[in-house]
C-alpha atoms as a PDB file:
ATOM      1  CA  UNK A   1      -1.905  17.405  15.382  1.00  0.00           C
ATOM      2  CA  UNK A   2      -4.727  15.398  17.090  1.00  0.00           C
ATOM      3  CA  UNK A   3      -5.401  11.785  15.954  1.00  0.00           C
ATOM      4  CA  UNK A   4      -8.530  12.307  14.555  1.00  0.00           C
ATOM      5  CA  UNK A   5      -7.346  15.103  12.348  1.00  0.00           C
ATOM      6  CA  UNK A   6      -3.764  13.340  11.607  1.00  0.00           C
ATOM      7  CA  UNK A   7      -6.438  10.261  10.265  1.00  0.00           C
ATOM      8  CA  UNK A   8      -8.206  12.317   8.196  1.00  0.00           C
ATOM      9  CA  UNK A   9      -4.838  14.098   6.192  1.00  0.00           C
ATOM     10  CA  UNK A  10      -3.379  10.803   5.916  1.00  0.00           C
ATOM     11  CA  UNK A  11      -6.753   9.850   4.062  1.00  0.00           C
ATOM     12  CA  UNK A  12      -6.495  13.012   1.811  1.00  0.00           C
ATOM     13  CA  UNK A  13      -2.493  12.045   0.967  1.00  0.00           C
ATOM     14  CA  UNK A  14      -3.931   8.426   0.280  1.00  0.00           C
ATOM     15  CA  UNK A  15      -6.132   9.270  -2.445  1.00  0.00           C
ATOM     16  CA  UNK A  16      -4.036  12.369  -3.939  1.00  0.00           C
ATOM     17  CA  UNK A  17      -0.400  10.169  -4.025  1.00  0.00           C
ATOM     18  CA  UNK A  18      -2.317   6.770  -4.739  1.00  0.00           C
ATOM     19  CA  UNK A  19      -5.561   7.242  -6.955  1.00  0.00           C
ATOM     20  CA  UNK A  20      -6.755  10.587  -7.827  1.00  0.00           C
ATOM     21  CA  UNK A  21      -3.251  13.394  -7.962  1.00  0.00           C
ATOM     22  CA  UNK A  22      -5.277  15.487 -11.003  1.00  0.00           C
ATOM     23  CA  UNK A  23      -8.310  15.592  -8.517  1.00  0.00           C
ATOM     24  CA  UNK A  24      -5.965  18.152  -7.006  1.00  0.00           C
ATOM     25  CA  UNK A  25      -4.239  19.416 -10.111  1.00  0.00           C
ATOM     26  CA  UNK A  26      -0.563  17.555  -9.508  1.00  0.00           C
ATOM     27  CA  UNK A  27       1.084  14.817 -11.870  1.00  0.00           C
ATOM     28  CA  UNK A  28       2.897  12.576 -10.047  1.00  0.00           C
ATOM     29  CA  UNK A  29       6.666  11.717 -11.976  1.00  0.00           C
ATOM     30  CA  UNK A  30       6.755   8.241 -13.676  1.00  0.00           C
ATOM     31  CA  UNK A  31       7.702   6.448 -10.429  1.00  0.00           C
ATOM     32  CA  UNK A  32       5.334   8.097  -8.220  1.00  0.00           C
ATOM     33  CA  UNK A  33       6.825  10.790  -7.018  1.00  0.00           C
ATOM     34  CA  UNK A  34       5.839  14.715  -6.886  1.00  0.00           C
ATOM     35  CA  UNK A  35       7.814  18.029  -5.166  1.00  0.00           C
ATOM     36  CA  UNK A  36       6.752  18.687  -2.030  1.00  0.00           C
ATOM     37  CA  UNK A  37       6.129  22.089  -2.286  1.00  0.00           C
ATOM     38  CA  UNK A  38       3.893  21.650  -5.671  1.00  0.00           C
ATOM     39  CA  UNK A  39       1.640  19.109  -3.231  1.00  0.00           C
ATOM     40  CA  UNK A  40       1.467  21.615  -0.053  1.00  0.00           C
ATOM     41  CA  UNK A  41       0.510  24.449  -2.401  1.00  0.00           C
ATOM     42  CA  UNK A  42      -2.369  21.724  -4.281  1.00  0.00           C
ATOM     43  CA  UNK A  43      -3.736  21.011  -0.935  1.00  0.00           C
ATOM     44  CA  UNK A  44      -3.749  24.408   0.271  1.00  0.00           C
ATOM     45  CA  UNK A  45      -6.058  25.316  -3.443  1.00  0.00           C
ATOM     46  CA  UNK A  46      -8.068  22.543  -2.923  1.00  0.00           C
ATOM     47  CA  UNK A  47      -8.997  22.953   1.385  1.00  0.00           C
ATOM     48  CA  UNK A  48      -6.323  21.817   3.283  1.00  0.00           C
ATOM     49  CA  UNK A  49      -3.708  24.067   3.911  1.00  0.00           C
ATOM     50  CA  UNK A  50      -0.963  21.836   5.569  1.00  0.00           C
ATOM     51  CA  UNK A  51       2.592  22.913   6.752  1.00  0.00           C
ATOM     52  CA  UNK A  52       5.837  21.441   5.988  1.00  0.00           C
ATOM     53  CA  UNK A  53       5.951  20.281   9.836  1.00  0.00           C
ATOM     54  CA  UNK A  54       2.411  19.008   9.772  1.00  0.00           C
ATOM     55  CA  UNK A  55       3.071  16.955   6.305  1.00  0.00           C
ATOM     56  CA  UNK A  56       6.409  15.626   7.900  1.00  0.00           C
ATOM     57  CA  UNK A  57       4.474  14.748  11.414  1.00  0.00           C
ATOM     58  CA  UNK A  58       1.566  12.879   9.020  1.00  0.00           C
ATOM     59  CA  UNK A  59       4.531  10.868   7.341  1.00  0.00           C
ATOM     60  CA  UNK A  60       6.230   9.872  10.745  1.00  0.00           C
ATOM     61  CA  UNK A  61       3.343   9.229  12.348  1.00  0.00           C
ATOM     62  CA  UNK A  62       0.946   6.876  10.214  1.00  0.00           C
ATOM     63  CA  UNK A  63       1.394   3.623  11.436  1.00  0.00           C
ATOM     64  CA  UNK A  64       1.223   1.561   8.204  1.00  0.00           C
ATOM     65  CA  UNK A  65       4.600   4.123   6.547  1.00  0.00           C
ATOM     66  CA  UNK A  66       2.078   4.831   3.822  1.00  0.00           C
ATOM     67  CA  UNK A  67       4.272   7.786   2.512  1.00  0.00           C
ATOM     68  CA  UNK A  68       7.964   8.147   1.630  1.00  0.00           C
ATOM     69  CA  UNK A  69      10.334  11.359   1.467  1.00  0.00           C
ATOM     70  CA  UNK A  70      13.366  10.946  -1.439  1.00  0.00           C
ATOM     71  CA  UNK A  71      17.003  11.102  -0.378  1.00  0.00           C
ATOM     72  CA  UNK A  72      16.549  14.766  -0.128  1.00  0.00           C
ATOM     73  CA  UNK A  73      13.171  15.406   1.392  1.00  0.00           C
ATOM     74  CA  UNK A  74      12.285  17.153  -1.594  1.00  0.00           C
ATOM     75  CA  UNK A  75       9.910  14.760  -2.987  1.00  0.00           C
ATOM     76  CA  UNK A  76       7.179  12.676  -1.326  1.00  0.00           C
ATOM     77  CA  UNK A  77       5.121   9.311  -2.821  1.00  0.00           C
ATOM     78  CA  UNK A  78       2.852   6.972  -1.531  1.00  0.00           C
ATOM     79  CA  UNK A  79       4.882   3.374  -0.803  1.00  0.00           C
ATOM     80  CA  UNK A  80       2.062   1.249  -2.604  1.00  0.00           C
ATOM     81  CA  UNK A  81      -1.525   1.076  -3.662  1.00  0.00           C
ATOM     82  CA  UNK A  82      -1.777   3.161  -6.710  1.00  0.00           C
ATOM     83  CA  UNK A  83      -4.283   2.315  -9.116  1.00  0.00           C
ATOM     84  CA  UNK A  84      -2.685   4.904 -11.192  1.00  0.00           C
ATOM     85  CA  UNK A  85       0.054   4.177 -13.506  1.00  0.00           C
ATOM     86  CA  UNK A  86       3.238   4.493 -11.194  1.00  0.00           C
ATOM     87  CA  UNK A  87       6.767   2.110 -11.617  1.00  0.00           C
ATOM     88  CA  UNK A  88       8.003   2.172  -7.657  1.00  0.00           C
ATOM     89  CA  UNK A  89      11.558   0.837  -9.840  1.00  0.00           C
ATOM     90  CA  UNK A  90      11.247  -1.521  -6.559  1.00  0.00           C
ATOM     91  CA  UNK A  91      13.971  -4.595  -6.988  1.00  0.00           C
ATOM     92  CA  UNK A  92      12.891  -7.741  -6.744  1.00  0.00           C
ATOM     93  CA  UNK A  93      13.525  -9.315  -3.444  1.00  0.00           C
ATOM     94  CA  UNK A  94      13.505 -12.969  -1.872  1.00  0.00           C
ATOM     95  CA  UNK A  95      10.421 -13.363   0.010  1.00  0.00           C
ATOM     96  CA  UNK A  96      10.071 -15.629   3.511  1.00  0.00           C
ATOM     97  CA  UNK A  97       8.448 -19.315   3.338  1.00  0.00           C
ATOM     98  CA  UNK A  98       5.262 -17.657   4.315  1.00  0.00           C
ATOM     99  CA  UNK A  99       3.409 -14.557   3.612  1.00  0.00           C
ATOM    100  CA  UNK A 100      -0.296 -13.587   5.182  1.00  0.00           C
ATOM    101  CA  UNK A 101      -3.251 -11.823   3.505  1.00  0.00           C
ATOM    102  CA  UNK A 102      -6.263 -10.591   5.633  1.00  0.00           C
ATOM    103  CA  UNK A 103      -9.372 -10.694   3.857  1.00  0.00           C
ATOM    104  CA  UNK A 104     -13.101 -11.167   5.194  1.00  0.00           C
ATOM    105  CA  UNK A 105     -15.366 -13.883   4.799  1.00  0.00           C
ATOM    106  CA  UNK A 106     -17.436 -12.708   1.864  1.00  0.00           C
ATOM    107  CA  UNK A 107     -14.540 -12.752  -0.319  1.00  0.00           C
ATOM    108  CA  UNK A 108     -13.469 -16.121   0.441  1.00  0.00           C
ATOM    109  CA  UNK A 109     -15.113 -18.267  -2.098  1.00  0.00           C
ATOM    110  CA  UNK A 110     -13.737 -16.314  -5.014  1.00  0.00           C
ATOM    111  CA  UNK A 111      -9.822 -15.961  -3.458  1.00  0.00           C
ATOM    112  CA  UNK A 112     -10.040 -19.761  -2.750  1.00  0.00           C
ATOM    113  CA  UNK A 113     -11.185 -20.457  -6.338  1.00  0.00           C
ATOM    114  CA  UNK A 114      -9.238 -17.620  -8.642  1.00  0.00           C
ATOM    115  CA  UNK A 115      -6.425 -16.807  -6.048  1.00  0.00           C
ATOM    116  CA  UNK A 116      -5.496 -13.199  -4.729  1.00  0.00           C
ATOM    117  CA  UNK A 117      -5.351 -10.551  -7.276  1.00  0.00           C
ATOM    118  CA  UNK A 118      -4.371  -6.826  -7.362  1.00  0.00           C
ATOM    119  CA  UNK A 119      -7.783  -5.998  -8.425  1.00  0.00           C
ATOM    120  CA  UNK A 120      -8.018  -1.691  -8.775  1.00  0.00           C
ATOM    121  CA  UNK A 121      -3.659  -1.731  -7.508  1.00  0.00           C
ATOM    122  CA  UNK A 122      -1.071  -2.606  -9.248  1.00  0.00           C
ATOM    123  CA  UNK A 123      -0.115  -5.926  -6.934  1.00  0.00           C
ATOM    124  CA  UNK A 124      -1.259  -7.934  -4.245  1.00  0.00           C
ATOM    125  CA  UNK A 125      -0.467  -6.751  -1.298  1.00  0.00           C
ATOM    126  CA  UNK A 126       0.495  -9.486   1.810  1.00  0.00           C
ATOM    127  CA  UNK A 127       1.725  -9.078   5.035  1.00  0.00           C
ATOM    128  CA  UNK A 128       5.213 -10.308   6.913  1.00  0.00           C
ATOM    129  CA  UNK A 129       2.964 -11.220   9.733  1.00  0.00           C
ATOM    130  CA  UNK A 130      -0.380 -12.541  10.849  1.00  0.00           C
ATOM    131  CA  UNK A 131      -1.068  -9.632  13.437  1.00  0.00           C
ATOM    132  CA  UNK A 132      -0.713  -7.074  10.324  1.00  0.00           C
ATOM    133  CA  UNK A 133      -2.605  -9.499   7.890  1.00  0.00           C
ATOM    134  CA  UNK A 134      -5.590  -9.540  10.404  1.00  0.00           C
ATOM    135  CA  UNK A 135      -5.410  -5.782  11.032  1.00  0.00           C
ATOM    136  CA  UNK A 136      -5.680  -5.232   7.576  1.00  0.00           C
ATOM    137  CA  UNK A 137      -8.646  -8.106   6.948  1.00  0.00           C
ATOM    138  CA  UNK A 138     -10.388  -5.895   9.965  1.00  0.00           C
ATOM    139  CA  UNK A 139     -10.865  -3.157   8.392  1.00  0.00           C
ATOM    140  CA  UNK A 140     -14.098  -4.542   6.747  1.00  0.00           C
ATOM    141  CA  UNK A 141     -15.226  -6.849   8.841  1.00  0.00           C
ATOM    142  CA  UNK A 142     -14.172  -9.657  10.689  1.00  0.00           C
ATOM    143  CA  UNK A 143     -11.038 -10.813   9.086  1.00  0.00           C
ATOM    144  CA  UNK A 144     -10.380 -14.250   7.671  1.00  0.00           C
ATOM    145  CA  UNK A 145      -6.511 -15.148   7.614  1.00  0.00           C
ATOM    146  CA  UNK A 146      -4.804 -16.746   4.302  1.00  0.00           C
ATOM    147  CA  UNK A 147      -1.241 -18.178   4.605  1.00  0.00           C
ATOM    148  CA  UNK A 148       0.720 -17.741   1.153  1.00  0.00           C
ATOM    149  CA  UNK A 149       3.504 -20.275   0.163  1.00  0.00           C
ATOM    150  CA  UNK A 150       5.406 -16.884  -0.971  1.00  0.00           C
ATOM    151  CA  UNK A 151       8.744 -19.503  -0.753  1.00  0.00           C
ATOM    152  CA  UNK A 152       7.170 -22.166  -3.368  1.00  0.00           C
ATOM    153  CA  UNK A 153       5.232 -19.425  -5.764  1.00  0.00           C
ATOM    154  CA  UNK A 154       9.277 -17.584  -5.762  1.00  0.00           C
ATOM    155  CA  UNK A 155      10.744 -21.467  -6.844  1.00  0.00           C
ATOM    156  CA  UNK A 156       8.028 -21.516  -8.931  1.00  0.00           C
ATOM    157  CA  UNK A 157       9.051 -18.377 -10.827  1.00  0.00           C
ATOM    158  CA  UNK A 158       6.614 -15.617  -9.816  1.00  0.00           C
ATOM    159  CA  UNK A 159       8.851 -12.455  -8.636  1.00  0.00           C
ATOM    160  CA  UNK A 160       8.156 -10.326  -5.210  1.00  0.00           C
ATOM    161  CA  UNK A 161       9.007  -7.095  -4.327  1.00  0.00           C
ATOM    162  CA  UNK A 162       8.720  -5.285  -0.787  1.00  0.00           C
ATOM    163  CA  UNK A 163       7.959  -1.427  -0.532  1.00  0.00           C
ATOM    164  CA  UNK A 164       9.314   0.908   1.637  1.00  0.00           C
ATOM    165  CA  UNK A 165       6.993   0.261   4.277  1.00  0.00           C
ATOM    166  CA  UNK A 166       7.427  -3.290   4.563  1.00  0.00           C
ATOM    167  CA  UNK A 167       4.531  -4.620   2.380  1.00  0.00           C
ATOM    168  CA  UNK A 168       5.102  -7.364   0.191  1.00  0.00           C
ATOM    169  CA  UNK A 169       4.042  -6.691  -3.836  1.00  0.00           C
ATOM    170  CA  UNK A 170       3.367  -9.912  -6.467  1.00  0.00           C
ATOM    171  CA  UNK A 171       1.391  -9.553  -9.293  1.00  0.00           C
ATOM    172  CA  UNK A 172      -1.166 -12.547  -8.339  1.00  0.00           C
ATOM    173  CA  UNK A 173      -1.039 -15.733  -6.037  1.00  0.00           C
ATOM    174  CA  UNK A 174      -2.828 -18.642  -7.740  1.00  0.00           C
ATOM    175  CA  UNK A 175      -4.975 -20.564  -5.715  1.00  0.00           C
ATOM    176  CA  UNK A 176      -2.485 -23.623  -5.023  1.00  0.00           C
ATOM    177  CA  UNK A 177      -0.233 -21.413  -2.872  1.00  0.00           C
ATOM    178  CA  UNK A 178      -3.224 -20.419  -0.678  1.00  0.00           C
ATOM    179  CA  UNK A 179      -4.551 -21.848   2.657  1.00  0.00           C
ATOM    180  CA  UNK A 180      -7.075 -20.548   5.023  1.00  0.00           C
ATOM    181  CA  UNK A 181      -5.649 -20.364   8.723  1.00  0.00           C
ATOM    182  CA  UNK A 182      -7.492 -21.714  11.710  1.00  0.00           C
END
């Protein structure tokens, strides 16, 4: 599958698994999840007829591990980002000293003043690292880097999880863990 057309299914997973699965007439379970088959057959109804290898090549090969097979490869899910009502049943986990958000300029004012929230998701998402942080901020602009004190907002009782794919999930970071980096 070429890059350009790999881009554009992982785009079409994205909004069925994360935002919009009755757009395509699927439920997704409680915790996200939906058969595999039942989504290949949606997509096919609704203009994209995928195959098993194609949907397995999208999962493997999106760079941010958007997606998730179960145990058995039955089942697929997006890691995070719904904004529809989904319980990932992810544990909670210690997070580093730091954590990074990317984020662009004209958001700035508002983060610095009310802190980071999930907005449309279900968490705020932040980054292990600043390369990832600033990939994400770039994707509307030139990105602005925030350091999180994820260490101090976890002694100060607010709980973290980390998906699948690495990304780390809080419900909000008030403003005093927050600092722009240089």
């Amino acid at each position: 599958m070429d890059k350009k057309h790999l881009i554009r299914v992982s785009k079409r997973l994205s909004r069925h698994l994360r935002h919009a699965p009755g757009d395509i007439g699927v439920t997704l379970t409680p915790d996200g999840w939906v058969d595999v088959d039942t989504l290949l057959a949606a997509l096919r109804r609704n203009g994209l007829p995928l195959t098993r290898a194609e949907l397995d090549e999208v999962v493997e090969g999106n760079d941010k591990r958007r997606f998730a097979f179960d145990e058995s490869g039955l089942r697929i899910r997006a890691s995070q980002g719904h904004s529809v009502d989904v319980d990932l049943a992810l544990p909670a986990a210690i997070p580093p000293d730091v954590l990074y958000h990317g984020t662009v300029s004209r958001f700035l004012d508002a983060i610095l003043h009310e802190g980071l929230r999930p907005m449309k998701r279900h968490a705020v998402h932040l980054s292990a690292t600043v390369e990832t942080a600033r990939t994400v901020g770039a994707r509307r602009g030139v990105p602005v880097l925030l350091a999180v004190d994820a260490g101090e907002m976890a002694a100060a009782g607010h709980e973290f999880q980390v998906s699948a794919n690495g990304v780390w999930l809080t419900a909000a970071v008030p403003p005093e863990f927050l600092r722009r980096l240089p």
